[in-house]
C-alpha atoms as a PDB file:
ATOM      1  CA  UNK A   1       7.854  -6.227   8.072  1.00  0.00           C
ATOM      2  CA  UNK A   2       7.650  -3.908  11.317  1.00  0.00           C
ATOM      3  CA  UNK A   3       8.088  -0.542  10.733  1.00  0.00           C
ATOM      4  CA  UNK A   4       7.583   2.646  12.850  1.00  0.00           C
ATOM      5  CA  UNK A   5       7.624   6.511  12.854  1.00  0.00           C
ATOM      6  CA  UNK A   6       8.392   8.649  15.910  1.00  0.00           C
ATOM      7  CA  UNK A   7       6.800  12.137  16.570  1.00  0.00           C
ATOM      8  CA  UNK A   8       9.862  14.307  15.350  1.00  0.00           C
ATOM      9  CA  UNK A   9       9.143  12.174  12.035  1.00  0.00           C
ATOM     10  CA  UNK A  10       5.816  12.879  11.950  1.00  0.00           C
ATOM     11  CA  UNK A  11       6.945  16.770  12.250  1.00  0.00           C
ATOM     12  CA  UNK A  12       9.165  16.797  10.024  1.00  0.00           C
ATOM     13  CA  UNK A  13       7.333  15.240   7.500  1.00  0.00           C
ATOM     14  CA  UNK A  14       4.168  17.584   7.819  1.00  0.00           C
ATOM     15  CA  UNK A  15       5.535  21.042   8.830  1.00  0.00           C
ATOM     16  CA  UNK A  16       6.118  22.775   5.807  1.00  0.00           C
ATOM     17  CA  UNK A  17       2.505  21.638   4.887  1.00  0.00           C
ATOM     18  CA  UNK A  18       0.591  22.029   8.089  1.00  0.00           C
ATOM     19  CA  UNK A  19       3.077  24.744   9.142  1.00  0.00           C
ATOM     20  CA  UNK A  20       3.529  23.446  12.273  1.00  0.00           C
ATOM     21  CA  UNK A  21       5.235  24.527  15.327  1.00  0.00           C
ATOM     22  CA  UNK A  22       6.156  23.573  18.513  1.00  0.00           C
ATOM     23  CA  UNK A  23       4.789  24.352  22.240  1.00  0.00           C
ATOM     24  CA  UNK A  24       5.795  21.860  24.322  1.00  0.00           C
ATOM     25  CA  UNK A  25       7.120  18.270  24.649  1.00  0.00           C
ATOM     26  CA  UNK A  26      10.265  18.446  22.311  1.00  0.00           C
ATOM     27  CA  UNK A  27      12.470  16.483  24.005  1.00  0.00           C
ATOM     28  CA  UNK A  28       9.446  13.475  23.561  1.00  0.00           C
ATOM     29  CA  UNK A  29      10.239  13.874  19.863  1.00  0.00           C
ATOM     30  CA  UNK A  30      11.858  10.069  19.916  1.00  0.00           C
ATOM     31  CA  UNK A  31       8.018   8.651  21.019  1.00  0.00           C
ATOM     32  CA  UNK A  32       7.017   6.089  18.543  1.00  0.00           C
ATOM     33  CA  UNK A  33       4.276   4.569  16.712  1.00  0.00           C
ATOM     34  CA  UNK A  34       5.072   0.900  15.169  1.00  0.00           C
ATOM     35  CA  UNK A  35       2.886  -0.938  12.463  1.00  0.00           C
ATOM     36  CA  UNK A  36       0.589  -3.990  13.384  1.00  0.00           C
ATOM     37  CA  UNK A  37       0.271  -7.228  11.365  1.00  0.00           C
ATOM     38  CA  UNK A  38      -3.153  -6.966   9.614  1.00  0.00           C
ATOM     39  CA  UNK A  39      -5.759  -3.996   9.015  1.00  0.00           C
ATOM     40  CA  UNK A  40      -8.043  -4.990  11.451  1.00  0.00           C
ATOM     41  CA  UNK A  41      -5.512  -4.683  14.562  1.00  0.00           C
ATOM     42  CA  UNK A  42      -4.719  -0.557  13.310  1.00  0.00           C
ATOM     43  CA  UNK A  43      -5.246   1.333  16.130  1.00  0.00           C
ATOM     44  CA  UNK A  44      -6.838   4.636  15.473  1.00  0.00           C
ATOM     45  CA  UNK A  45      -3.851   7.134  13.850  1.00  0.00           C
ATOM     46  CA  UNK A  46      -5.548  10.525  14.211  1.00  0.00           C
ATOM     47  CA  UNK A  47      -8.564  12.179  15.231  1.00  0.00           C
ATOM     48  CA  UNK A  48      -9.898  14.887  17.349  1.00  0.00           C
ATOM     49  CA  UNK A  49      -9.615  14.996  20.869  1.00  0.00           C
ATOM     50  CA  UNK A  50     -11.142  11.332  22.822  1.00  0.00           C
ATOM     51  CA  UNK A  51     -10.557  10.316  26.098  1.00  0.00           C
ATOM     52  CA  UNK A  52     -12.312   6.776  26.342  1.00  0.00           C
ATOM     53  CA  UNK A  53     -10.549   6.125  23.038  1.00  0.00           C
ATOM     54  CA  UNK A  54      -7.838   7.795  22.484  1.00  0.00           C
ATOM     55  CA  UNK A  55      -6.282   8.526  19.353  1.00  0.00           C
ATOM     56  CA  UNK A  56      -2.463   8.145  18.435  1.00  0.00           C
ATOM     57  CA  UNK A  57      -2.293  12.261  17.238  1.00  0.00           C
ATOM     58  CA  UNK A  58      -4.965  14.058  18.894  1.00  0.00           C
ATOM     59  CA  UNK A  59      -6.016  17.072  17.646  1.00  0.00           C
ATOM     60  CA  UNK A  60      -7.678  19.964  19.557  1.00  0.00           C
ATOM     61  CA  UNK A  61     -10.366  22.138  17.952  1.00  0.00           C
ATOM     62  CA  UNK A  62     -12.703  25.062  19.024  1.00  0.00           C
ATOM     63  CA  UNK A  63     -14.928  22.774  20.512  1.00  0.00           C
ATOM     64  CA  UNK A  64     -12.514  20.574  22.350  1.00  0.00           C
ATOM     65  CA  UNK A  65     -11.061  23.578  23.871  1.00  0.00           C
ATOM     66  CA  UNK A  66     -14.286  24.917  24.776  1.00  0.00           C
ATOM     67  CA  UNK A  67     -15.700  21.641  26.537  1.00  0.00           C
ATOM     68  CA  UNK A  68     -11.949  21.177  28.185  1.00  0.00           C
ATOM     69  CA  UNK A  69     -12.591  25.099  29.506  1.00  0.00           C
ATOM     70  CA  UNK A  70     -16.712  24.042  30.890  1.00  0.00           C
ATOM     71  CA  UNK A  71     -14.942  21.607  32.974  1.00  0.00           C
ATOM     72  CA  UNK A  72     -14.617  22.676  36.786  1.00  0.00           C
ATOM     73  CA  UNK A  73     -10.652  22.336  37.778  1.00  0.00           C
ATOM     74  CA  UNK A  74     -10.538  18.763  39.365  1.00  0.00           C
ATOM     75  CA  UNK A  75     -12.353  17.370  36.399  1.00  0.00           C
ATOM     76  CA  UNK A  76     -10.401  19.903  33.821  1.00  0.00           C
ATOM     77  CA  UNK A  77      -7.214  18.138  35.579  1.00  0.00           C
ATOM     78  CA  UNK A  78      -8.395  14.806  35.751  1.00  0.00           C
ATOM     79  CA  UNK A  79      -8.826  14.819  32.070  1.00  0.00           C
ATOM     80  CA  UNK A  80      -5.926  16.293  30.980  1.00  0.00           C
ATOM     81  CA  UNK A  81      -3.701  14.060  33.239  1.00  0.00           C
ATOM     82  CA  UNK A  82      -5.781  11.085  31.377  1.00  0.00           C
ATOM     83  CA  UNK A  83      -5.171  12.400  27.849  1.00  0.00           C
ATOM     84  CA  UNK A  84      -1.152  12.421  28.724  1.00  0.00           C
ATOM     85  CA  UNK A  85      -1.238   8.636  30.130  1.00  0.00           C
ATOM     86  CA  UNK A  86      -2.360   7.402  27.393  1.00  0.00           C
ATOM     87  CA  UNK A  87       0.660   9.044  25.705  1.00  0.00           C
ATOM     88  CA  UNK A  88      -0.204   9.821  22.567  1.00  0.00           C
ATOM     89  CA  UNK A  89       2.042  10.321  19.426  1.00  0.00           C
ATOM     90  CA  UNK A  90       1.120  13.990  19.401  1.00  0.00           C
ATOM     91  CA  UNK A  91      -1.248  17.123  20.597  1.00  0.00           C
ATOM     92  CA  UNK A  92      -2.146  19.227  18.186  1.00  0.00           C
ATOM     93  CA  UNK A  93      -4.343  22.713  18.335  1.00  0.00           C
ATOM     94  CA  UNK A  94      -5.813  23.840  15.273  1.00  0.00           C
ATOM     95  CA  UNK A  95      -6.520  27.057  13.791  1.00  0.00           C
ATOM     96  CA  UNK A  96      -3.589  28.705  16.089  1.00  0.00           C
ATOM     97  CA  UNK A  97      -5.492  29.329  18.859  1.00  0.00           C
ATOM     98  CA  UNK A  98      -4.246  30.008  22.604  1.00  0.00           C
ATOM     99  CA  UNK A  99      -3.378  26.829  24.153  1.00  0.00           C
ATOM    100  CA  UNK A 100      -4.321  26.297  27.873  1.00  0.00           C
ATOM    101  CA  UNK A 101      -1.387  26.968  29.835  1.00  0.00           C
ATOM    102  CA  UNK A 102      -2.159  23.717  32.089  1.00  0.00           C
ATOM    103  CA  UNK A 103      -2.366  21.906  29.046  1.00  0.00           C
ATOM    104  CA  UNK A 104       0.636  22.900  27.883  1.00  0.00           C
ATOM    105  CA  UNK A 105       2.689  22.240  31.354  1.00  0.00           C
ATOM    106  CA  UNK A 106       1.113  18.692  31.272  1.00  0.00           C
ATOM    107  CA  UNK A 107       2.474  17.725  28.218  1.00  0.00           C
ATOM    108  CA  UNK A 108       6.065  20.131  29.066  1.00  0.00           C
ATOM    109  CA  UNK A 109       6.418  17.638  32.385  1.00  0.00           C
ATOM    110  CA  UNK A 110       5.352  14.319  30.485  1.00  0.00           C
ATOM    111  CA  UNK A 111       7.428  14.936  27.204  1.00  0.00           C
ATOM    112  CA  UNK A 112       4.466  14.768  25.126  1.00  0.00           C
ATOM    113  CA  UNK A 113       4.826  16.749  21.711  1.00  0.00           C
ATOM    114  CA  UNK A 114       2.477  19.380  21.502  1.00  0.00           C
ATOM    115  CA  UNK A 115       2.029  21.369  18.499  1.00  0.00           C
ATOM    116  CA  UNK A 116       0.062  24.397  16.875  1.00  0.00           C
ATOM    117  CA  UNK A 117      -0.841  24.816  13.563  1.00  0.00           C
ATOM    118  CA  UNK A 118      -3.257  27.113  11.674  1.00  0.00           C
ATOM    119  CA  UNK A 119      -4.709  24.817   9.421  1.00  0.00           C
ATOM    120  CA  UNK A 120      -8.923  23.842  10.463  1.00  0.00           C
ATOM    121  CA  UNK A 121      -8.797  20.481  12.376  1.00  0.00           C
ATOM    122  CA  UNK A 122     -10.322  18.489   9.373  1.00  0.00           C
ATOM    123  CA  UNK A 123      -7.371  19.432   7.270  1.00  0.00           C
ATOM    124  CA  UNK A 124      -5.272  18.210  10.142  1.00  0.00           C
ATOM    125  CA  UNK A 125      -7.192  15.101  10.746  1.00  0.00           C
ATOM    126  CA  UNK A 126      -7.143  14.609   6.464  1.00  0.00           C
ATOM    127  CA  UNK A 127      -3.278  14.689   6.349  1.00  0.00           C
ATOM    128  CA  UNK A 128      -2.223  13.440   9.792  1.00  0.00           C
ATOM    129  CA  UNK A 129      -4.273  10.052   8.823  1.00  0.00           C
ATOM    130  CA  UNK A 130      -3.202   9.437   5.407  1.00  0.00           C
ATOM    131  CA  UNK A 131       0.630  10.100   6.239  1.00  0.00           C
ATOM    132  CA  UNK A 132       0.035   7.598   9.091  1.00  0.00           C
ATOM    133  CA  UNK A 133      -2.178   5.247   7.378  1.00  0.00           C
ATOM    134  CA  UNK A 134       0.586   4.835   4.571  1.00  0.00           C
ATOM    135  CA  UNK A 135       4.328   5.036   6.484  1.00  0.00           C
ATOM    136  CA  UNK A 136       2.627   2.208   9.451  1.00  0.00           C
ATOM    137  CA  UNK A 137       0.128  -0.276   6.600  1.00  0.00           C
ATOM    138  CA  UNK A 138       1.146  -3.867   6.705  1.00  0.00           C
ATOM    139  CA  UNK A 139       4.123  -4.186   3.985  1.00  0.00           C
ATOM    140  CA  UNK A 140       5.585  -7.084   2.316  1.00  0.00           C
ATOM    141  CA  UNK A 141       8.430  -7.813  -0.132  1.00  0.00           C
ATOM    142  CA  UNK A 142       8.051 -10.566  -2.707  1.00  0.00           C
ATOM    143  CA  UNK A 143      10.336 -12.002  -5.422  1.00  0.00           C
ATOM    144  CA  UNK A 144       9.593 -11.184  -8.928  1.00  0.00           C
ATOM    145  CA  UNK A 145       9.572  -8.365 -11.558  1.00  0.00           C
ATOM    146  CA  UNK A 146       6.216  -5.589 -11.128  1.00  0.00           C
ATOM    147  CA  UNK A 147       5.158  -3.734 -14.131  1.00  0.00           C
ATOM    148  CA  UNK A 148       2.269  -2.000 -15.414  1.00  0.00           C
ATOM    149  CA  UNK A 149       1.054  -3.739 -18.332  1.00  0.00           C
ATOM    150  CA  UNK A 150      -1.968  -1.885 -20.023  1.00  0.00           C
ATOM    151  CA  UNK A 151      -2.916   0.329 -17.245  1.00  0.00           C
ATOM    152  CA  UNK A 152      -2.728  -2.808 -14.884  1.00  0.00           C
ATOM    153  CA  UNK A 153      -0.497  -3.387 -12.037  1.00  0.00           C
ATOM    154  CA  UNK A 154       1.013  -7.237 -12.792  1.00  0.00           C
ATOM    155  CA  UNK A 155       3.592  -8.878 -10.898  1.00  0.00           C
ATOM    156  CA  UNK A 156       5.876 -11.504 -12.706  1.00  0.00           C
ATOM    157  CA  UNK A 157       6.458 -14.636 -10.633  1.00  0.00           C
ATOM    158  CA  UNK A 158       8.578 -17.489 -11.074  1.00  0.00           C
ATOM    159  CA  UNK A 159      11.581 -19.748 -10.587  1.00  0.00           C
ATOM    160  CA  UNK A 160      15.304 -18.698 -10.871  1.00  0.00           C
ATOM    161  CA  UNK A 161      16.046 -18.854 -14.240  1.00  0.00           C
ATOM    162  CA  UNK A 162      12.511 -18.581 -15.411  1.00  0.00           C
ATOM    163  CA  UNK A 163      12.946 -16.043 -17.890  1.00  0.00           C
ATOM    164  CA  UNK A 164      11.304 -13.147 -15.285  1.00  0.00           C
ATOM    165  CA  UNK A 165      13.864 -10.469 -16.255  1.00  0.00           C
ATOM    166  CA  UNK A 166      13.856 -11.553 -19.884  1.00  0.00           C
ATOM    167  CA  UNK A 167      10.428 -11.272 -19.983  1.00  0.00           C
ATOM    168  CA  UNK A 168      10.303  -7.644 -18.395  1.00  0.00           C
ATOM    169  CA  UNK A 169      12.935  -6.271 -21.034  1.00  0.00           C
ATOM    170  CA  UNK A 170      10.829  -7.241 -24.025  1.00  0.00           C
ATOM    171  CA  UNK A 171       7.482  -6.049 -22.305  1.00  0.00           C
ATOM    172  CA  UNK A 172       9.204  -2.658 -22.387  1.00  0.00           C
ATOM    173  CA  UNK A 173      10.350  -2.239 -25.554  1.00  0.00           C
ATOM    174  CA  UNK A 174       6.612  -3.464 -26.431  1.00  0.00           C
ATOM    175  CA  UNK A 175       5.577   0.191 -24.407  1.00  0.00           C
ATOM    176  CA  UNK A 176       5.130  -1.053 -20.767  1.00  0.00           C
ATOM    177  CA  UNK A 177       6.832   0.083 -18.095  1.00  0.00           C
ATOM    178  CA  UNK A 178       9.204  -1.031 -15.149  1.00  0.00           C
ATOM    179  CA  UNK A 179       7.947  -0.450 -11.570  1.00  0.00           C
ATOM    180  CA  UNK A 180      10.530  -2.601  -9.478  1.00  0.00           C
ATOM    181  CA  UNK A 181      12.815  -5.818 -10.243  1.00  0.00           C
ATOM    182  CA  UNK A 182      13.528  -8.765  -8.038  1.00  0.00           C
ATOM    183  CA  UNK A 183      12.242  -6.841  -5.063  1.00  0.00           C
ATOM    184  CA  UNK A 184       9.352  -5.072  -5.300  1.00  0.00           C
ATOM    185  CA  UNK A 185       7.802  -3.805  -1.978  1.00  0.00           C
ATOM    186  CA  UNK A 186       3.829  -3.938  -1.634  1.00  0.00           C
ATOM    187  CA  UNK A 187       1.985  -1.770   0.828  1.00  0.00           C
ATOM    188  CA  UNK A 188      -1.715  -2.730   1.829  1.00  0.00           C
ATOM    189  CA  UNK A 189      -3.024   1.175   2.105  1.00  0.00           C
ATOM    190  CA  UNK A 190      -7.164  -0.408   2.424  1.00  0.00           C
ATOM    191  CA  UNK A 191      -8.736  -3.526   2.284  1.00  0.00           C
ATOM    192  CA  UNK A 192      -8.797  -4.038  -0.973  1.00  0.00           C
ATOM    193  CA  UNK A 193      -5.359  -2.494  -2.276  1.00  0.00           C
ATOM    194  CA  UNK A 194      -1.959  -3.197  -2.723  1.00  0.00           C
ATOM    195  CA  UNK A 195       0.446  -0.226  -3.736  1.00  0.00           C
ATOM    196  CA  UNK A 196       3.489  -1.906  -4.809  1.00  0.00           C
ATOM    197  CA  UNK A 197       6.891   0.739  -5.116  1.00  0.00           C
ATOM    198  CA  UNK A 198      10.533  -0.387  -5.678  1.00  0.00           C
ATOM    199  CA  UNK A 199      13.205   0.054  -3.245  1.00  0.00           C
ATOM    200  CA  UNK A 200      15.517   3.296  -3.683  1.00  0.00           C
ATOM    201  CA  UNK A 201      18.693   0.749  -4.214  1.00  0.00           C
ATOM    202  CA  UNK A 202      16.882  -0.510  -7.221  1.00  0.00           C
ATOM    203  CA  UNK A 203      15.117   2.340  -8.831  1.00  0.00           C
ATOM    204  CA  UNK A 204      14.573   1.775 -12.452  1.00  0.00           C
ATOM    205  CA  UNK A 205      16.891  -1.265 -12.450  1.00  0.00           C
ATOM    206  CA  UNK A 206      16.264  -4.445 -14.344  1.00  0.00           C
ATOM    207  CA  UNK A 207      19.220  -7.221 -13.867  1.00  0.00           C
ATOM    208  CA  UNK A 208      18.985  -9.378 -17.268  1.00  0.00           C
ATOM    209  CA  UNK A 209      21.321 -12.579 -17.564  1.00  0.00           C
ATOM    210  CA  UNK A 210      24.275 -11.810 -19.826  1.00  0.00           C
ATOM    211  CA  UNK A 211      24.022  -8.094 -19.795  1.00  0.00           C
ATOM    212  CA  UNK A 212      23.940  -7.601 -16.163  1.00  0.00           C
ATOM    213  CA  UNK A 213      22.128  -4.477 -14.523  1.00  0.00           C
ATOM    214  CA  UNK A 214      20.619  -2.902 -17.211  1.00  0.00           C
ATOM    215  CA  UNK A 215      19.028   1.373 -16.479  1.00  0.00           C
ATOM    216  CA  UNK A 216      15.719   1.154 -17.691  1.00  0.00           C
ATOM    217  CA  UNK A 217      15.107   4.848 -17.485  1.00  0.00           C
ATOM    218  CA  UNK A 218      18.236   5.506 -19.297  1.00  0.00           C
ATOM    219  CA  UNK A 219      17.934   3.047 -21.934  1.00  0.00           C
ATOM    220  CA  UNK A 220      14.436   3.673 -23.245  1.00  0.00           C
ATOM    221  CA  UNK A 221      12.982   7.257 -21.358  1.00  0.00           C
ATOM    222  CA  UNK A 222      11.320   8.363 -18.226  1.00  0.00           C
ATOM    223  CA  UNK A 223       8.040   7.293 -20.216  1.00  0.00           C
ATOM    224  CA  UNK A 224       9.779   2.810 -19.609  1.00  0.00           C
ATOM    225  CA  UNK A 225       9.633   3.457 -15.466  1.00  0.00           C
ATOM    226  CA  UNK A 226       6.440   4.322 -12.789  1.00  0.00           C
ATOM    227  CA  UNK A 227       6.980   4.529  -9.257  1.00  0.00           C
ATOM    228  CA  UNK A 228       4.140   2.330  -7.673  1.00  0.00           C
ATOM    229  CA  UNK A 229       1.020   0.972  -9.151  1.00  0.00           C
ATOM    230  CA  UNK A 230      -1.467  -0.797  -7.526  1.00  0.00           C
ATOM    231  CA  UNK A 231      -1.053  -4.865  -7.362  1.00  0.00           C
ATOM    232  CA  UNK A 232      -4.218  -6.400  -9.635  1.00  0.00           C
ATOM    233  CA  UNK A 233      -2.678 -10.061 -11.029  1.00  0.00           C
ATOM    234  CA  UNK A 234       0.176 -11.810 -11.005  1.00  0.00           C
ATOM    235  CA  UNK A 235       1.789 -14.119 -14.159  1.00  0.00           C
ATOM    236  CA  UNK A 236       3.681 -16.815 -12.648  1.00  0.00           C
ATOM    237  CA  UNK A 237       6.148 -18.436 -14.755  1.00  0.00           C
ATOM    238  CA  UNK A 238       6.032 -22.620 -14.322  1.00  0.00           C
ATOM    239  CA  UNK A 239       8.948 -24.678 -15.952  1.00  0.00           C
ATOM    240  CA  UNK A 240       6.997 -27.695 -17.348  1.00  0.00           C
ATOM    241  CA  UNK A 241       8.842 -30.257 -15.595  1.00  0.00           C
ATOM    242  CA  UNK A 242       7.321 -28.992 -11.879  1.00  0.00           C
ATOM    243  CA  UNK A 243       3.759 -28.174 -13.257  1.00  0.00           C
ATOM    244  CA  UNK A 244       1.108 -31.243 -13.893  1.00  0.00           C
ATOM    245  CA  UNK A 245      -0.017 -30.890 -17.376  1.00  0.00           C
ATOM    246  CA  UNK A 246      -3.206 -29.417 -17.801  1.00  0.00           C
ATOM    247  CA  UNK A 247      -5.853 -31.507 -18.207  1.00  0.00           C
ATOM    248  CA  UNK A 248      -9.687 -31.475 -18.936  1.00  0.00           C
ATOM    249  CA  UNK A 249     -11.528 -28.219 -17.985  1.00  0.00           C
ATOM    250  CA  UNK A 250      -8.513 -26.303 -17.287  1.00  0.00           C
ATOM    251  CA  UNK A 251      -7.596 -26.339 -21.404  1.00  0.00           C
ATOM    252  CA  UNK A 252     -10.854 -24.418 -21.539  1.00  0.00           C
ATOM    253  CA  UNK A 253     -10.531 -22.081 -18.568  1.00  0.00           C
ATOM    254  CA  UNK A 254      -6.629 -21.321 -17.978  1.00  0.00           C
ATOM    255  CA  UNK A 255      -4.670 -22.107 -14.714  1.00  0.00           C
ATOM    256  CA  UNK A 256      -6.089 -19.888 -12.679  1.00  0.00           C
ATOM    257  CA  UNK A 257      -6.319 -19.279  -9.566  1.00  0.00           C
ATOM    258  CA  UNK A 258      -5.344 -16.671  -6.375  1.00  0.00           C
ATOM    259  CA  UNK A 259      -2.146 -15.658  -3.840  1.00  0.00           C
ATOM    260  CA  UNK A 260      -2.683 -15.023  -0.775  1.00  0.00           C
ATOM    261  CA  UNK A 261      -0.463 -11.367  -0.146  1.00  0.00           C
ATOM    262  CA  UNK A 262      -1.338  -9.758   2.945  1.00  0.00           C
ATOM    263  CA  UNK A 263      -4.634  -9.808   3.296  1.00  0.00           C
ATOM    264  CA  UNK A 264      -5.544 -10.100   0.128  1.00  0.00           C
ATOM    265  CA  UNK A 265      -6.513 -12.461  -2.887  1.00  0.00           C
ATOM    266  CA  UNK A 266      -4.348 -11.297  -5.642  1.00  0.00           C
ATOM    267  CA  UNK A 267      -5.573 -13.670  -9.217  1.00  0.00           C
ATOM    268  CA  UNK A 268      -3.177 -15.307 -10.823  1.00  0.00           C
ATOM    269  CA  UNK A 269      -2.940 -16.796 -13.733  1.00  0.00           C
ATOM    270  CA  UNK A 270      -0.030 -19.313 -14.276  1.00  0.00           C
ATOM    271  CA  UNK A 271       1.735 -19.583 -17.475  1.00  0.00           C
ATOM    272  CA  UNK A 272       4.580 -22.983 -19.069  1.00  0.00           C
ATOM    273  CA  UNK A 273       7.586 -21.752 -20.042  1.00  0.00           C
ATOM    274  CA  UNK A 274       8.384 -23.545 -23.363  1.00  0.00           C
ATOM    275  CA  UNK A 275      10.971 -22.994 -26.320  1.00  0.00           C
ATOM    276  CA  UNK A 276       9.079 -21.435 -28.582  1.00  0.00           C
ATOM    277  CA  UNK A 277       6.431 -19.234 -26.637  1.00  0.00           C
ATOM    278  CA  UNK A 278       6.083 -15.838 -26.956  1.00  0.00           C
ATOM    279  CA  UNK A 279       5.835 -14.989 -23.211  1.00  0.00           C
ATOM    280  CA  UNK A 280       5.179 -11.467 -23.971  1.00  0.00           C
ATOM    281  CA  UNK A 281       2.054 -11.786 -26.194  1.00  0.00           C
ATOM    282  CA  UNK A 282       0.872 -14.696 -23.378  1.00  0.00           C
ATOM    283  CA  UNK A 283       1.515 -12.171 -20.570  1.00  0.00           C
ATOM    284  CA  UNK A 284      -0.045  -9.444 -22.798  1.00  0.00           C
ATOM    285  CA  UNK A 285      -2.762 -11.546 -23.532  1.00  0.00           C
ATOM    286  CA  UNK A 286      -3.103 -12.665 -19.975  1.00  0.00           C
ATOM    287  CA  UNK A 287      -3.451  -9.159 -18.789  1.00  0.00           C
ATOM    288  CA  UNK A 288      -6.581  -8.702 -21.800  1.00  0.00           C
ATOM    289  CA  UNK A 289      -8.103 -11.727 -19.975  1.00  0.00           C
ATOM    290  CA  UNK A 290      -7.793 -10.419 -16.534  1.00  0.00           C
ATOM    291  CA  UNK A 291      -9.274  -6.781 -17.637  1.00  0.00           C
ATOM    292  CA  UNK A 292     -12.450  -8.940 -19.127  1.00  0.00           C
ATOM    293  CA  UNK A 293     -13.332 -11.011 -16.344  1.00  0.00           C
ATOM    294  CA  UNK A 294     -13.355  -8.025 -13.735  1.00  0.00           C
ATOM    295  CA  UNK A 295     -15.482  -6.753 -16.200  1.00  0.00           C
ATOM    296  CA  UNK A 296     -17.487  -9.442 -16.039  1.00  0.00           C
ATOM    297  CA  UNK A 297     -16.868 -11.416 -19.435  1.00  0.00           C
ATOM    298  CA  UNK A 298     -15.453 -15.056 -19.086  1.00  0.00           C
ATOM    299  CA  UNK A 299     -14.742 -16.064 -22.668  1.00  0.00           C
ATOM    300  CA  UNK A 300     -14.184 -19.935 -21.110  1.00  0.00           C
ATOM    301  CA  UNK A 301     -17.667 -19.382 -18.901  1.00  0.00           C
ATOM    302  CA  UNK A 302     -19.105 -18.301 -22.326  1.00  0.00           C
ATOM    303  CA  UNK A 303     -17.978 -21.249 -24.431  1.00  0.00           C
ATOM    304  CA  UNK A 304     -19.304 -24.053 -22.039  1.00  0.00           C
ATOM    305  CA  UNK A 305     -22.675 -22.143 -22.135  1.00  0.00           C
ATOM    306  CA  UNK A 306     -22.956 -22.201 -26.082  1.00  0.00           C
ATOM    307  CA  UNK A 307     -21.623 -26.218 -26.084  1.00  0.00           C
ATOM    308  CA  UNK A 308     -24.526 -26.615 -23.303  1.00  0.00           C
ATOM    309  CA  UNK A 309     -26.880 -25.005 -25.524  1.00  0.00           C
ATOM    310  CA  UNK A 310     -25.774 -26.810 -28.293  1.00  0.00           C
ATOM    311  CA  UNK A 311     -25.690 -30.199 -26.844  1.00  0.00           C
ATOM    312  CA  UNK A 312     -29.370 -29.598 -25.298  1.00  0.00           C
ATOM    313  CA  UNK A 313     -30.992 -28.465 -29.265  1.00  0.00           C
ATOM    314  CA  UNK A 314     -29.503 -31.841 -30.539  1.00  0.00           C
ATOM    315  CA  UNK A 315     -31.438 -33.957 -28.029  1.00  0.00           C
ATOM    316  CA  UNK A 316     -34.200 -32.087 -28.438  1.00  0.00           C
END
């Protein structure tokens, strides 16, 4: 999923906080900024002032006004006429200091957004890059029903008819809470984590089979609903006619294993659906297991160590 935020955005979004305002460049206010597919391929959002590798917002502090002043005119114009090819998102000068009146015509002629604000450049670096970082991360939407379930972010997998929304309905009225159904979208904001939010349309929705679309928040208190949590394990629901039967080790251990979202390995722990299981305690329980193993403790590891243990006292 491709998305993309354009300077007048960008200013919008940030100038009540930064109290920004503008110098030049407004009519460049429809120059964009689109996502890439992966982390590693993020160019850099915002930073201070780099011609060799420039930055999508540049900002402009004491000292990058003061080394752009040391230069002698043909260099001092040769650098700014660099620093507007590259075209950058934005300019911004910090601390509301005088901007250069060649700067400013530069970026007047180009239509390149200029700004002033008199917040210190590290505060402007701090919230240009996080508002960046999170409207252009890689994003995905997958099928399913996300909850937190003890403090845990767990998404709830399965067939059509598997029982996902079900499931969901009696986790809340066991104290959980509803983050997004059918839907949910999941934002990789670092490496390691994906913030998963629910789409406006379907905000504190939760379709169930014979009641139709049921408001969680309504039914059961703002206390049933979050608005993003942070993707740690998904419970996929198998029908027992399209899973093997589990056989061998796997009694001891679980079906376990990992989905690939993003750029991440997300566990996942796979669960029959059967007349006559309790879903909830399994996905309850399921949860339990997942909080013990990142914690190190493998009740499954543990067991085949004692019956090791066991088995070599008995020959001895």
């Amino acid at each position: 999923m491709t998305t993309s935020i354009s300077a007048g955005e960008l200013f919008e979004h940030q100038r009540d906080r930064l109290s920004l305002r503008w110098l030049a460049g407004q009519a460049g206010e429809r120059r964009s900024v689109e996502s890439v597919d992966t982390l590693a391929r993020r160019p850099s959002l915002a930073g201070y002032l780099n011609a060799i590798y420039p930055n999508k917002v540049q900002i402009l502090g004491t000292e990058e006004l003061s080394w752009l002043d040391a230069l002698d005119s043909r260099l001092r114009w040769e650098t700014i006429a660099k620093i507007i090819q590259f075209r950058p998102l934005a300019l911004v000068i910090s601390k509301d200091q005088a901007c250069p009146e060649d700067l400013r015509l530069a970026a007047e002629e180009s239509d390149t957004p200029l700004w002033v604000s008199p917040r210190r450049g590290h505060e402007l670096l701090n919230h240009m890059q996080y508002h960046l970082a999170r409207t252009l991360a890689p994003r995905i939407t997958l099928h399913g029903v996300f909850m937190e379930i003890y403090s845990i972010g767990v998404l709830i997998t399965g067939e059509s008819g598997s029982g996902k929304s079900e499931l969901a309905l009696e986790l809340v009225t066991r104290g959980h809470r509803l983050v997004a159904d059918d839907a949910p979208e999941f934002t990789q904001i670092a490496p390691d984590v994906l913030d998963g939010t629910c789409p406006d349309m379907l905000q504190d929705l939760l379709e169930v089979r014979g009641l139709g679309v049921l408001n969680i928040r309504q039914m059961f208190g703002d206390t049933a609903v979050k608005n993003n949590k942070y993707l740690r394990l998904i419970v996929h629901l198998a029908k027992p006619m399209t899973e093997p039967k589990p056989m061998g080790l796997e009694r001891l251990t679980g079906d376990s294993g990992v989905r690939r979202v993003l750029d991440l390995d997300v566990p996942m722990i796979t669960l029959p659906v059967m007349p006559g299981r309790n879903l909830a305690v399994l996905t309850e329980a399921a949860t339990r297991l997942h909080s013990l193993r990142m914690k190190g403790l493998d009740p499954a590891a543990a067991f085949i160590a004692r019956h090791s243990n066991f088995l070599e006292r008995g020959d001895s």
